[in-house]
PDB file of N, CA and C in Angstrom:
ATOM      1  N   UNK A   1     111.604  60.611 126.998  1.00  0.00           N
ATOM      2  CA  UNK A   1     111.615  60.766 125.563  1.00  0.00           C
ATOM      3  C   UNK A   1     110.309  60.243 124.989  1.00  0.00           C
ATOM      4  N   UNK A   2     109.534  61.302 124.179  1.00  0.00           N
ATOM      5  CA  UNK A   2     108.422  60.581 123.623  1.00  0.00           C
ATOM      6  C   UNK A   2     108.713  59.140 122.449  1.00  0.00           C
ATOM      7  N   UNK A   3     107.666  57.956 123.185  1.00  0.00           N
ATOM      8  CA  UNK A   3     107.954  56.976 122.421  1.00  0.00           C
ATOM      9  C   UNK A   3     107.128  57.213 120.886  1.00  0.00           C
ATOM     10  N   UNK A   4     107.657  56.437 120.059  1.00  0.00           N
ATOM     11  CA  UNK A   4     106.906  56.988 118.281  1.00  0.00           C
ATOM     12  C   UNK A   4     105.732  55.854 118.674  1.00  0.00           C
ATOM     13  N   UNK A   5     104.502  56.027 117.586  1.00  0.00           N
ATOM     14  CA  UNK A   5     103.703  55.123 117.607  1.00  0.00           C
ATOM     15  C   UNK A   5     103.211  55.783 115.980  1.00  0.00           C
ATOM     16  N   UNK A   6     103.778  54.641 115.180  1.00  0.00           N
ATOM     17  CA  UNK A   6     103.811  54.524 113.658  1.00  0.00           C
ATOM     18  C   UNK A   6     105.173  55.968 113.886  1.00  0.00           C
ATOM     19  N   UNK A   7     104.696  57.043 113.090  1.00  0.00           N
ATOM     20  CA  UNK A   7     105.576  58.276 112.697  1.00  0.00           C
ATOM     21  C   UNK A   7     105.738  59.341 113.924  1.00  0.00           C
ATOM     22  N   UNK A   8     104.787  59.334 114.506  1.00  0.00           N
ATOM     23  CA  UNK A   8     103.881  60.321 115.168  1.00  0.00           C
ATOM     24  C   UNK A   8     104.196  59.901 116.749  1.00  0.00           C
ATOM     25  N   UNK A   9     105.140  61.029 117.187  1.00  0.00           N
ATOM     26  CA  UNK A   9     105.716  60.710 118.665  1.00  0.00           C
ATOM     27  C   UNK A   9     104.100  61.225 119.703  1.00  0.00           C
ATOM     28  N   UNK A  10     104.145  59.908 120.979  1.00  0.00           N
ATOM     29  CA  UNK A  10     102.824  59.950 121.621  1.00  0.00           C
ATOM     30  C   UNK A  10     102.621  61.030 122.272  1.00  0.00           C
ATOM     31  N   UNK A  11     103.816  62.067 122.706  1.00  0.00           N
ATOM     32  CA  UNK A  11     104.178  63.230 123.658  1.00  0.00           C
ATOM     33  C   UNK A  11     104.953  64.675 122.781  1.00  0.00           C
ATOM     34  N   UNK A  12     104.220  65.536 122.935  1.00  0.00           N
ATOM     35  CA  UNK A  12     104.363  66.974 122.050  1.00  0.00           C
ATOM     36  C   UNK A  12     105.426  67.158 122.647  1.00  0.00           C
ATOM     37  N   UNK A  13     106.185  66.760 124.010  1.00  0.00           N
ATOM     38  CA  UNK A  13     107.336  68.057 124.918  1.00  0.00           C
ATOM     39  C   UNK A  13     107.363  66.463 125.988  1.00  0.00           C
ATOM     40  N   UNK A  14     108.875  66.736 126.524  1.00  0.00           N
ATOM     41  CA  UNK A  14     109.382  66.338 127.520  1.00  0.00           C
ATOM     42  C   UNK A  14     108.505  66.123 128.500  1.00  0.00           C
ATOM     43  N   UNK A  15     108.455  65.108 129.877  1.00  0.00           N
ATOM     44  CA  UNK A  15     107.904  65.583 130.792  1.00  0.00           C
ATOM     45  C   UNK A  15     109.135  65.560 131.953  1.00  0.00           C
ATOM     46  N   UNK A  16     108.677  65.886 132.823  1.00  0.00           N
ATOM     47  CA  UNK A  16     109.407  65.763 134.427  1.00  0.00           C
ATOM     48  C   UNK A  16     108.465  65.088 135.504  1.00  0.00           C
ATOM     49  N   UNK A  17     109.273  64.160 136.307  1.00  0.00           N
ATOM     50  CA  UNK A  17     108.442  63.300 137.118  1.00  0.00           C
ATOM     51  C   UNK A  17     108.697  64.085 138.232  1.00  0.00           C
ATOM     52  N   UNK A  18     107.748  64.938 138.864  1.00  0.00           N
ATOM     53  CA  UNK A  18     107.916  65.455 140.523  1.00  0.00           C
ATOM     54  C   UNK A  18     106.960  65.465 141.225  1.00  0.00           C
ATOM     55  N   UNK A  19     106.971  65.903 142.095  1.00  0.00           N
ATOM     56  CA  UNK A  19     105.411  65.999 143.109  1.00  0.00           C
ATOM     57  C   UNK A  19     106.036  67.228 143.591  1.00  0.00           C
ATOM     58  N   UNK A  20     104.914  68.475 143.343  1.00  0.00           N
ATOM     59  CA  UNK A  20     105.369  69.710 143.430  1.00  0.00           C
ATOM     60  C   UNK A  20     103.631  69.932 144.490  1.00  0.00           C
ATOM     61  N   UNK A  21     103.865  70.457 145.660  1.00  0.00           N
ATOM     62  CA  UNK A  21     102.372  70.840 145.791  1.00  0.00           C
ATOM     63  C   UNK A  21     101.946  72.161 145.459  1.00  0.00           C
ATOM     64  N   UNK A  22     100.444  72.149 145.487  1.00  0.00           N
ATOM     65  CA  UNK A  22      99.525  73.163 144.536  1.00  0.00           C
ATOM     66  C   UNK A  22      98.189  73.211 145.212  1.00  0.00           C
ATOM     67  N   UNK A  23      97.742  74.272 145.125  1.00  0.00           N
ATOM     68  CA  UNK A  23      96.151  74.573 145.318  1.00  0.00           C
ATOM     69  C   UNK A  23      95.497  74.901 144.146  1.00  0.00           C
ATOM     70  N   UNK A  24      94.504  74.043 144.005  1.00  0.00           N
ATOM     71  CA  UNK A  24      93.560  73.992 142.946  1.00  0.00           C
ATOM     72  C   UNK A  24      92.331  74.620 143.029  1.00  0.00           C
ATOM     73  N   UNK A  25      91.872  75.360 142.207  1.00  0.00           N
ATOM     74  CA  UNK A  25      90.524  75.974 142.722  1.00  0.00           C
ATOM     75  C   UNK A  25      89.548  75.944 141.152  1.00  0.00           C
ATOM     76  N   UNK A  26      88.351  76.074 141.598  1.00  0.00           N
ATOM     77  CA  UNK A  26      87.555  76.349 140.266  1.00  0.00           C
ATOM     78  C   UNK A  26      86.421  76.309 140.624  1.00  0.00           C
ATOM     79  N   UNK A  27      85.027  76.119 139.832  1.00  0.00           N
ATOM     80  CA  UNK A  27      83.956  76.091 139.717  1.00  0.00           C
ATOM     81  C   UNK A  27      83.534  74.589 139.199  1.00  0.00           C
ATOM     82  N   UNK A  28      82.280  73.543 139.803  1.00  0.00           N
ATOM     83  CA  UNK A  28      82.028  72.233 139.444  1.00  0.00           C
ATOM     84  C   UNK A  28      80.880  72.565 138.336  1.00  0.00           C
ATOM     85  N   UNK A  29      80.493  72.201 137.525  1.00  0.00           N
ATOM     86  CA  UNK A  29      79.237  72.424 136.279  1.00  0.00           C
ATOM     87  C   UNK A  29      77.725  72.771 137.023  1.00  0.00           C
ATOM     88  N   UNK A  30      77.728  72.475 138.301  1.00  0.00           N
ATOM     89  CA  UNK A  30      76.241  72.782 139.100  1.00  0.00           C
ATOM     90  C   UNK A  30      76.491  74.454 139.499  1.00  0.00           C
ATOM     91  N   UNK A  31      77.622  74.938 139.478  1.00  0.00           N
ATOM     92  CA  UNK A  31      78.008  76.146 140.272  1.00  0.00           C
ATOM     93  C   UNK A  31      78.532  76.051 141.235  1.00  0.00           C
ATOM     94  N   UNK A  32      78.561  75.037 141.939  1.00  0.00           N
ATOM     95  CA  UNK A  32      79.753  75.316 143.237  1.00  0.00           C
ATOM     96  C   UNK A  32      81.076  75.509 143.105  1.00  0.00           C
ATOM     97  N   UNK A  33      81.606  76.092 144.055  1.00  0.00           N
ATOM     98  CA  UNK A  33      83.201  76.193 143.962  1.00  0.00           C
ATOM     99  C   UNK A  33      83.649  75.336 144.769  1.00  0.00           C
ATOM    100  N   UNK A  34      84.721  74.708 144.478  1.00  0.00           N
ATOM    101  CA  UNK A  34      85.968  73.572 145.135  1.00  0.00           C
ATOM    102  C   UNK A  34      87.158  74.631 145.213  1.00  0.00           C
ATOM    103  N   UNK A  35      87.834  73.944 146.425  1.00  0.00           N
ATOM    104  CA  UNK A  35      89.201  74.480 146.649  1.00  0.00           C
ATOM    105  C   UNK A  35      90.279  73.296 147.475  1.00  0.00           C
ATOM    106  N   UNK A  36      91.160  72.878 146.695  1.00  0.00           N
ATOM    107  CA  UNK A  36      91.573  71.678 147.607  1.00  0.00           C
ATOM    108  C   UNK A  36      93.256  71.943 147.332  1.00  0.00           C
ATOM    109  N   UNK A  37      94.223  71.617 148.354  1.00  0.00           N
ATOM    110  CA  UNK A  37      95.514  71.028 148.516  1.00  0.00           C
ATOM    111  C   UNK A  37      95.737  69.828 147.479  1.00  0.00           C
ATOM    112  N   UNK A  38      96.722  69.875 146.629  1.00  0.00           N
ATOM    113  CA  UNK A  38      96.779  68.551 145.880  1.00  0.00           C
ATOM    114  C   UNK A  38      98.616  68.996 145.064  1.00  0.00           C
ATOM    115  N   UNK A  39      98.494  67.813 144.550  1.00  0.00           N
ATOM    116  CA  UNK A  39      99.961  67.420 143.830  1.00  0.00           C
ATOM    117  C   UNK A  39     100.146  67.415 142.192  1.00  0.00           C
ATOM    118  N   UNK A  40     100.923  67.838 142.081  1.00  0.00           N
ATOM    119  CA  UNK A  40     101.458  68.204 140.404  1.00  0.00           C
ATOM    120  C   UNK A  40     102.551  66.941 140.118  1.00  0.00           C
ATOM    121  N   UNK A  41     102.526  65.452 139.442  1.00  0.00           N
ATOM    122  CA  UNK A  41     103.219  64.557 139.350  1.00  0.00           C
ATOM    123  C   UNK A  41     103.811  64.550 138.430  1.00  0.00           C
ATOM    124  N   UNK A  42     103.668  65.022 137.184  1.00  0.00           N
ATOM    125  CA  UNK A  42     104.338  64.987 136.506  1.00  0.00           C
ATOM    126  C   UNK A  42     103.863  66.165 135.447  1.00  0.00           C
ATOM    127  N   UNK A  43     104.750  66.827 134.698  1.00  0.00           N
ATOM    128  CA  UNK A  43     104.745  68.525 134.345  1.00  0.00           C
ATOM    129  C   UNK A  43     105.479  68.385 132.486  1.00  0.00           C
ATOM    130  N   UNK A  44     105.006  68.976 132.149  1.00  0.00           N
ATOM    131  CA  UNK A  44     105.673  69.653 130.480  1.00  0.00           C
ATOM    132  C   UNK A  44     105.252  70.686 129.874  1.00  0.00           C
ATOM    133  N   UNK A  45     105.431  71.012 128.750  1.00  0.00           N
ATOM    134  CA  UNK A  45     105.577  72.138 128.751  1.00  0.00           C
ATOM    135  C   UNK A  45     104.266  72.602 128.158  1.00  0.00           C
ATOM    136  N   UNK A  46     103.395  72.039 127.695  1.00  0.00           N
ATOM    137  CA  UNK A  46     101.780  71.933 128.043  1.00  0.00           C
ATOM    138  C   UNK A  46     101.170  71.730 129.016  1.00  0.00           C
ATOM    139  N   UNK A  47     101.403  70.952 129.941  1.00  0.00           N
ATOM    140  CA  UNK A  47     100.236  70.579 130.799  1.00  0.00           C
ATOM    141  C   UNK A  47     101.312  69.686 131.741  1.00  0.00           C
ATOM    142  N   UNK A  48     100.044  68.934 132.703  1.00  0.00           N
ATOM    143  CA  UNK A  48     100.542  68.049 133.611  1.00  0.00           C
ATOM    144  C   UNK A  48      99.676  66.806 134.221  1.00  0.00           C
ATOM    145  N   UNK A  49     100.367  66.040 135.180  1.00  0.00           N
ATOM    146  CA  UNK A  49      99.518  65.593 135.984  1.00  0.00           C
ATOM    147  C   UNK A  49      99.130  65.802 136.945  1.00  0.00           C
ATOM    148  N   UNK A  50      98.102  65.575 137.331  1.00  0.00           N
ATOM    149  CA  UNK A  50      97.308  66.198 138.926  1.00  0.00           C
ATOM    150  C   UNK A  50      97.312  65.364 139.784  1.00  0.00           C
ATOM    151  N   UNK A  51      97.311  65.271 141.129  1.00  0.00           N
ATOM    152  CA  UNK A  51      96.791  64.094 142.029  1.00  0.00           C
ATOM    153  C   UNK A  51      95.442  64.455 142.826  1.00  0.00           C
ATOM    154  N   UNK A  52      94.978  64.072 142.818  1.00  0.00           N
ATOM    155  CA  UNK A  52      93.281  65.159 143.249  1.00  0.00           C
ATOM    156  C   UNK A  52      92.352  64.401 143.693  1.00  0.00           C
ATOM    157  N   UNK A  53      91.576  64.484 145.119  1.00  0.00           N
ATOM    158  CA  UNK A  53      90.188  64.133 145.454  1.00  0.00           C
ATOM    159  C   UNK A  53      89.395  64.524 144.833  1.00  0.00           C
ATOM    160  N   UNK A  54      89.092  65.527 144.054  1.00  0.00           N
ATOM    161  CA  UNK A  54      88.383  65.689 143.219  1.00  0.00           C
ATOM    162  C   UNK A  54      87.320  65.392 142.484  1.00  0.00           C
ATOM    163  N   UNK A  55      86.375  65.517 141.903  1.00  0.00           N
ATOM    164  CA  UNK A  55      85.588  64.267 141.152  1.00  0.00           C
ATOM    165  C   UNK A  55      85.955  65.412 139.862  1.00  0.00           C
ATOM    166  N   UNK A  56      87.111  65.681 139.180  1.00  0.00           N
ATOM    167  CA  UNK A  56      86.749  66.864 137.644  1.00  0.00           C
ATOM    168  C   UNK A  56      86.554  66.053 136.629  1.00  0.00           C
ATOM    169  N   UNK A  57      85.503  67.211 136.365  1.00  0.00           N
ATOM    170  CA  UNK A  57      85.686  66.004 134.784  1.00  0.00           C
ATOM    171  C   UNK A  57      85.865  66.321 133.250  1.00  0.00           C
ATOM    172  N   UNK A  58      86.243  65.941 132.354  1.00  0.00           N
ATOM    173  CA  UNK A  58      86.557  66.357 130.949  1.00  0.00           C
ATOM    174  C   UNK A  58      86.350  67.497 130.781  1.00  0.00           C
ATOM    175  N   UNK A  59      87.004  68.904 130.156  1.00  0.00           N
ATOM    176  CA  UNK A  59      86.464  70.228 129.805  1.00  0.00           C
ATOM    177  C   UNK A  59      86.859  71.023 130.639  1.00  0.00           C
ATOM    178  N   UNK A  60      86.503  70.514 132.122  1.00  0.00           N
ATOM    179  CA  UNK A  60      86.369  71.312 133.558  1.00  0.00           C
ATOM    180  C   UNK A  60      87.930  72.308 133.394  1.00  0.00           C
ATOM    181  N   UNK A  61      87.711  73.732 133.496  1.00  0.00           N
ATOM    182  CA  UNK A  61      88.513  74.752 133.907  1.00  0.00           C
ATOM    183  C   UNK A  61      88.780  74.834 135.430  1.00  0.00           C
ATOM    184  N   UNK A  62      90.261  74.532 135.136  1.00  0.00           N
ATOM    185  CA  UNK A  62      90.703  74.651 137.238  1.00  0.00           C
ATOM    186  C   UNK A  62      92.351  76.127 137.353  1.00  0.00           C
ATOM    187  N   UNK A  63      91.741  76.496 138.435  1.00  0.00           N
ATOM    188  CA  UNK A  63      93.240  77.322 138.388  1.00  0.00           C
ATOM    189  C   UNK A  63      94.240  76.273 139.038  1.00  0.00           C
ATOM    190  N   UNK A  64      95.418  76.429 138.668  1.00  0.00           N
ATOM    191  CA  UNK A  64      96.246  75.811 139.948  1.00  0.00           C
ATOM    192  C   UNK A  64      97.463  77.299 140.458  1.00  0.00           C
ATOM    193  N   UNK A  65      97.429  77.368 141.439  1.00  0.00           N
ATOM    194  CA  UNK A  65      98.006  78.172 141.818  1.00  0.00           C
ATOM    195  C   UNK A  65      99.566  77.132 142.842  1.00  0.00           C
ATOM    196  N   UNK A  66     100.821  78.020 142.552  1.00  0.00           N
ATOM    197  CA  UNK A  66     102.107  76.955 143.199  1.00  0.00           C
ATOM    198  C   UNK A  66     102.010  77.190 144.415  1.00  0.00           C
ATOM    199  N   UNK A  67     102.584  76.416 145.222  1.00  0.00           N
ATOM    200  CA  UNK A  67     102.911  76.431 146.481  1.00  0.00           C
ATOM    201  C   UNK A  67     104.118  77.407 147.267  1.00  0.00           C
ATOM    202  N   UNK A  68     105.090  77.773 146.317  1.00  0.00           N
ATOM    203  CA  UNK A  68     106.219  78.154 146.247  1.00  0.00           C
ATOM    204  C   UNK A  68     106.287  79.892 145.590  1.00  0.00           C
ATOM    205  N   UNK A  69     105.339  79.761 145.069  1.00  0.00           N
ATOM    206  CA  UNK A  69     105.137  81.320 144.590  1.00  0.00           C
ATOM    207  C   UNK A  69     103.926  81.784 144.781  1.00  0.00           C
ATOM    208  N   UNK A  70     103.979  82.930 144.299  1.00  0.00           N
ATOM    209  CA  UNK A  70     102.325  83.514 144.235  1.00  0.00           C
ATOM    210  C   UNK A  70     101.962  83.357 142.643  1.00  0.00           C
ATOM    211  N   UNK A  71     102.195  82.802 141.974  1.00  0.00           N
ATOM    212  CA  UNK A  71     102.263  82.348 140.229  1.00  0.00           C
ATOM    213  C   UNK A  71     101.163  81.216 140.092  1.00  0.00           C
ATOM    214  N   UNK A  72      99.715  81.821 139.502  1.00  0.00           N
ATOM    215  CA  UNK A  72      98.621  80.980 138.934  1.00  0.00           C
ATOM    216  C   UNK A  72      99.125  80.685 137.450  1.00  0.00           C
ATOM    217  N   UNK A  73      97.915  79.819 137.185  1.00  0.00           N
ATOM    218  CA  UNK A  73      97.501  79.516 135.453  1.00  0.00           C
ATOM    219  C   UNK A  73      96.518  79.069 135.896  1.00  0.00           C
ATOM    220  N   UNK A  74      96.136  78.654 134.269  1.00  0.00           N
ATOM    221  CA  UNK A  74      94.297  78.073 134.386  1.00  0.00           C
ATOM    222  C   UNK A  74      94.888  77.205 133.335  1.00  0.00           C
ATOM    223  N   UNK A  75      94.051  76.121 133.816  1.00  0.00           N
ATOM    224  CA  UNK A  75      94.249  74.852 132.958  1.00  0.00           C
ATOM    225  C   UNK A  75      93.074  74.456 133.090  1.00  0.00           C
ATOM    226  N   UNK A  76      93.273  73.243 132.000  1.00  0.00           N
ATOM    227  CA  UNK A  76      91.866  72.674 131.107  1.00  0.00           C
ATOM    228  C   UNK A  76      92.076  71.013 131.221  1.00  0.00           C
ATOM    229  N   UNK A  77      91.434  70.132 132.174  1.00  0.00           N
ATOM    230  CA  UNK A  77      90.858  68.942 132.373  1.00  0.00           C
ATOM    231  C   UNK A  77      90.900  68.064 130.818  1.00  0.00           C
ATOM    232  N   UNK A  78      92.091  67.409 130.584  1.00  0.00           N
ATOM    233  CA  UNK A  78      92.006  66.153 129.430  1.00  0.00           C
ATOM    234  C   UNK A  78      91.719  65.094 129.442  1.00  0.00           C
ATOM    235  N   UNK A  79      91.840  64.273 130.709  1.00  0.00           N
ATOM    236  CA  UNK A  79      91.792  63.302 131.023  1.00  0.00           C
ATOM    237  C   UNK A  79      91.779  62.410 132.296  1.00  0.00           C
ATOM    238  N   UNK A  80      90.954  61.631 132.819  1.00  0.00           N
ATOM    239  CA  UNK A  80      90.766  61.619 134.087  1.00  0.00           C
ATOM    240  C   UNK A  80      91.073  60.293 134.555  1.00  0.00           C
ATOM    241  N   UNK A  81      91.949  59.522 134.848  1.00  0.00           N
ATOM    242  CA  UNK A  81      91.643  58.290 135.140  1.00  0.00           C
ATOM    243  C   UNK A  81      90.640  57.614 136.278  1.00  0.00           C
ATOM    244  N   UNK A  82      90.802  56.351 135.261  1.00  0.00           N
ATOM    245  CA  UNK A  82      89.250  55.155 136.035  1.00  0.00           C
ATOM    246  C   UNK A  82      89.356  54.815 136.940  1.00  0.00           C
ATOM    247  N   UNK A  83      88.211  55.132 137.917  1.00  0.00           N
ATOM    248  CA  UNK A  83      87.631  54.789 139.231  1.00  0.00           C
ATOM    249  C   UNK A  83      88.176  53.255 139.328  1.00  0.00           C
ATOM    250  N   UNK A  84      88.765  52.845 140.630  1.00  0.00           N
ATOM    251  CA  UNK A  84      89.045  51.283 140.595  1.00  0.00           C
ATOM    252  C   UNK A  84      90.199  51.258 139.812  1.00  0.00           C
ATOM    253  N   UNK A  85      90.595  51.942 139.485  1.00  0.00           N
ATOM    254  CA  UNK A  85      92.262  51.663 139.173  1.00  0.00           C
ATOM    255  C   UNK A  85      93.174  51.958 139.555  1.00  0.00           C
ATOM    256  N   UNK A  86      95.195  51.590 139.181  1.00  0.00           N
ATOM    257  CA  UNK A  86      95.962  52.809 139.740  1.00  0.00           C
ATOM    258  C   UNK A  86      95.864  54.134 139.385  1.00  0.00           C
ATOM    259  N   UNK A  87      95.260  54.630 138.217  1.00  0.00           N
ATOM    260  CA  UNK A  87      94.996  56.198 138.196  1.00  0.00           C
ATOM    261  C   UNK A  87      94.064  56.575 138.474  1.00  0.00           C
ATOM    262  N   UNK A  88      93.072  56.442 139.433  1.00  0.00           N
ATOM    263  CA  UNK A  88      91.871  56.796 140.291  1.00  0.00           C
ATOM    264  C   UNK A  88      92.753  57.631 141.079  1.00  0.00           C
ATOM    265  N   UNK A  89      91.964  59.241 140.914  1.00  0.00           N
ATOM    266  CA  UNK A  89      92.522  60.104 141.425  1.00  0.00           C
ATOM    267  C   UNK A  89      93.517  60.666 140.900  1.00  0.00           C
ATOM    268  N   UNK A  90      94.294  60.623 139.120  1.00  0.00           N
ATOM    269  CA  UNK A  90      94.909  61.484 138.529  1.00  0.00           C
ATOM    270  C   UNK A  90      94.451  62.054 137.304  1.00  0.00           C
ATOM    271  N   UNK A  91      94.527  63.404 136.901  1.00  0.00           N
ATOM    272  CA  UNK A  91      93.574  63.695 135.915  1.00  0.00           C
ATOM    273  C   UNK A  91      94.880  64.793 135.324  1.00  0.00           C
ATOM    274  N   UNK A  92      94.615  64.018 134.153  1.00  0.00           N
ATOM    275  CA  UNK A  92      95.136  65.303 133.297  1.00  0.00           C
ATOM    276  C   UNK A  92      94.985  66.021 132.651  1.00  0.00           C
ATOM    277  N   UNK A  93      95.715  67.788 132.469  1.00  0.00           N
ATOM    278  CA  UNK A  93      95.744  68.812 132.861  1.00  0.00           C
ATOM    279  C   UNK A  93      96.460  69.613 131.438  1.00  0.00           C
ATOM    280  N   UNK A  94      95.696  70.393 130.805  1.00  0.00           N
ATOM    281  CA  UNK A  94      96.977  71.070 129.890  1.00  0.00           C
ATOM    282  C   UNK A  94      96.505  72.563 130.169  1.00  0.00           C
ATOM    283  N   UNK A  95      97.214  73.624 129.655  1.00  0.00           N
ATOM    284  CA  UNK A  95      97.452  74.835 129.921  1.00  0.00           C
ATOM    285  C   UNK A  95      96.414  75.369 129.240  1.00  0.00           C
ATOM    286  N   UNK A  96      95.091  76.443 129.368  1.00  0.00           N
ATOM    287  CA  UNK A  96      94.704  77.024 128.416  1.00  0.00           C
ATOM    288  C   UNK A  96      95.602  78.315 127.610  1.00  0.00           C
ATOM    289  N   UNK A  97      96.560  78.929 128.123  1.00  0.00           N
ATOM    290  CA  UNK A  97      97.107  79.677 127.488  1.00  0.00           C
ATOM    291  C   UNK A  97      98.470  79.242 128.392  1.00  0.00           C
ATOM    292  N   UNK A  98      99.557  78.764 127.389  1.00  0.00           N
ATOM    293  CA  UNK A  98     100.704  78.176 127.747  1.00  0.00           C
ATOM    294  C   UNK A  98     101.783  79.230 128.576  1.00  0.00           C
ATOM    295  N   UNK A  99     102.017  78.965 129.900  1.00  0.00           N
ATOM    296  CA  UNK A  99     102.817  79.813 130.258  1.00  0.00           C
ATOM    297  C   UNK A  99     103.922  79.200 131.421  1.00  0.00           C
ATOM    298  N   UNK A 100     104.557  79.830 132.006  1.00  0.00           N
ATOM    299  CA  UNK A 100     105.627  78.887 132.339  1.00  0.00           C
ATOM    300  C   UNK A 100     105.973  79.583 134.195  1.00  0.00           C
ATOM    301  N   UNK A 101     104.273  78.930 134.519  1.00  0.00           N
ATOM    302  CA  UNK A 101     104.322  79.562 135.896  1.00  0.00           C
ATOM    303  C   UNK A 101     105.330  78.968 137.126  1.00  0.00           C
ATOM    304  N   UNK A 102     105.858  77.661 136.877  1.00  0.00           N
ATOM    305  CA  UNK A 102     106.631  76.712 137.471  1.00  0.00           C
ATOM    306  C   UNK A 102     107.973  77.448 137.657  1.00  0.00           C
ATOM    307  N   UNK A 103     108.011  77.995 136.349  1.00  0.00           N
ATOM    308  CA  UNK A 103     109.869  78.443 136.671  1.00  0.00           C
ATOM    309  C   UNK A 103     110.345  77.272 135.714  1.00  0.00           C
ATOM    310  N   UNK A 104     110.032  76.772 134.955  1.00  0.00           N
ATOM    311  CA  UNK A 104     111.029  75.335 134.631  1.00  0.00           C
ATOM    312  C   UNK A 104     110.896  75.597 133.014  1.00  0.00           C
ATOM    313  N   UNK A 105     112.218  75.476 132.343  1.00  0.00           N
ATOM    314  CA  UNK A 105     112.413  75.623 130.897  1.00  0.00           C
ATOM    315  C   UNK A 105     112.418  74.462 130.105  1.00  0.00           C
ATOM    316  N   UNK A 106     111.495  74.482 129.074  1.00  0.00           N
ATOM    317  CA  UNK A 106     111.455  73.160 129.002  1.00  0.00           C
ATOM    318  C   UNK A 106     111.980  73.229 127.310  1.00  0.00           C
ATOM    319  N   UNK A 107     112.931  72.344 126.557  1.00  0.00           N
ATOM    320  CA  UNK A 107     113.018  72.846 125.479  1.00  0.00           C
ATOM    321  C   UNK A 107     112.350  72.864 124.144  1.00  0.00           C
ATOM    322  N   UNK A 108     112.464  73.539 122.800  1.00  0.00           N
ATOM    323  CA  UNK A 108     111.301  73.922 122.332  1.00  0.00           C
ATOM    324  C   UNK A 108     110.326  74.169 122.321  1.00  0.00           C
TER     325      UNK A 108
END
């Protein structure tokens, strides 16, 4: 349940805590392409969390494609956590055009 902070709840949509695996692919800002095995931790109906070797960073466009289907999206890099911490190595993830490649209904 999103907690309020003043009026204004901190979370637009529900999340779900899972580890779903995923292949991530995209382009790094020099032009190279990455392609790596990684984990989906937690999911809503915008976006998610990632678990990722990765180095992405803010802006960065990634596909994630499921493990379980042949069902992409492209998502858009929000937030990355700090090197030397427990979220070193999770970056989060929202949908550029919201769609509901998971299979999972999320309400409103």
């Amino acid at each position: 349940m999103p907690k309020p902070t003043g009026s204004t709840p901190l979370r637009r949509s529900p999340r779900l805590h899972l580890q779903i695996p995923v292949s991530i692919s995209g382009t790094f800002p020099d032009g190279s392409s990455f392609n790596e095995e990684a984990y989906l931790l937690d999911i809503s109906k915008f976006g998610a969390k990632l678990r990722t070797q990765l180095p992405l960073g803010l802006g960065m466009q990634i596909k994630i494609l499921s493990k379980k289907s042949t069902e992409s999206a492209l998502f858009r890099v929000v937030w990355t956590g700090d090197a030397e911490t427990p979220r070193a190595g999770e970056v989060g993830i929202e949908y550029v055009a919201v769609s509901n490649f998971l299979g999972i209904n999320f309400p409103g």
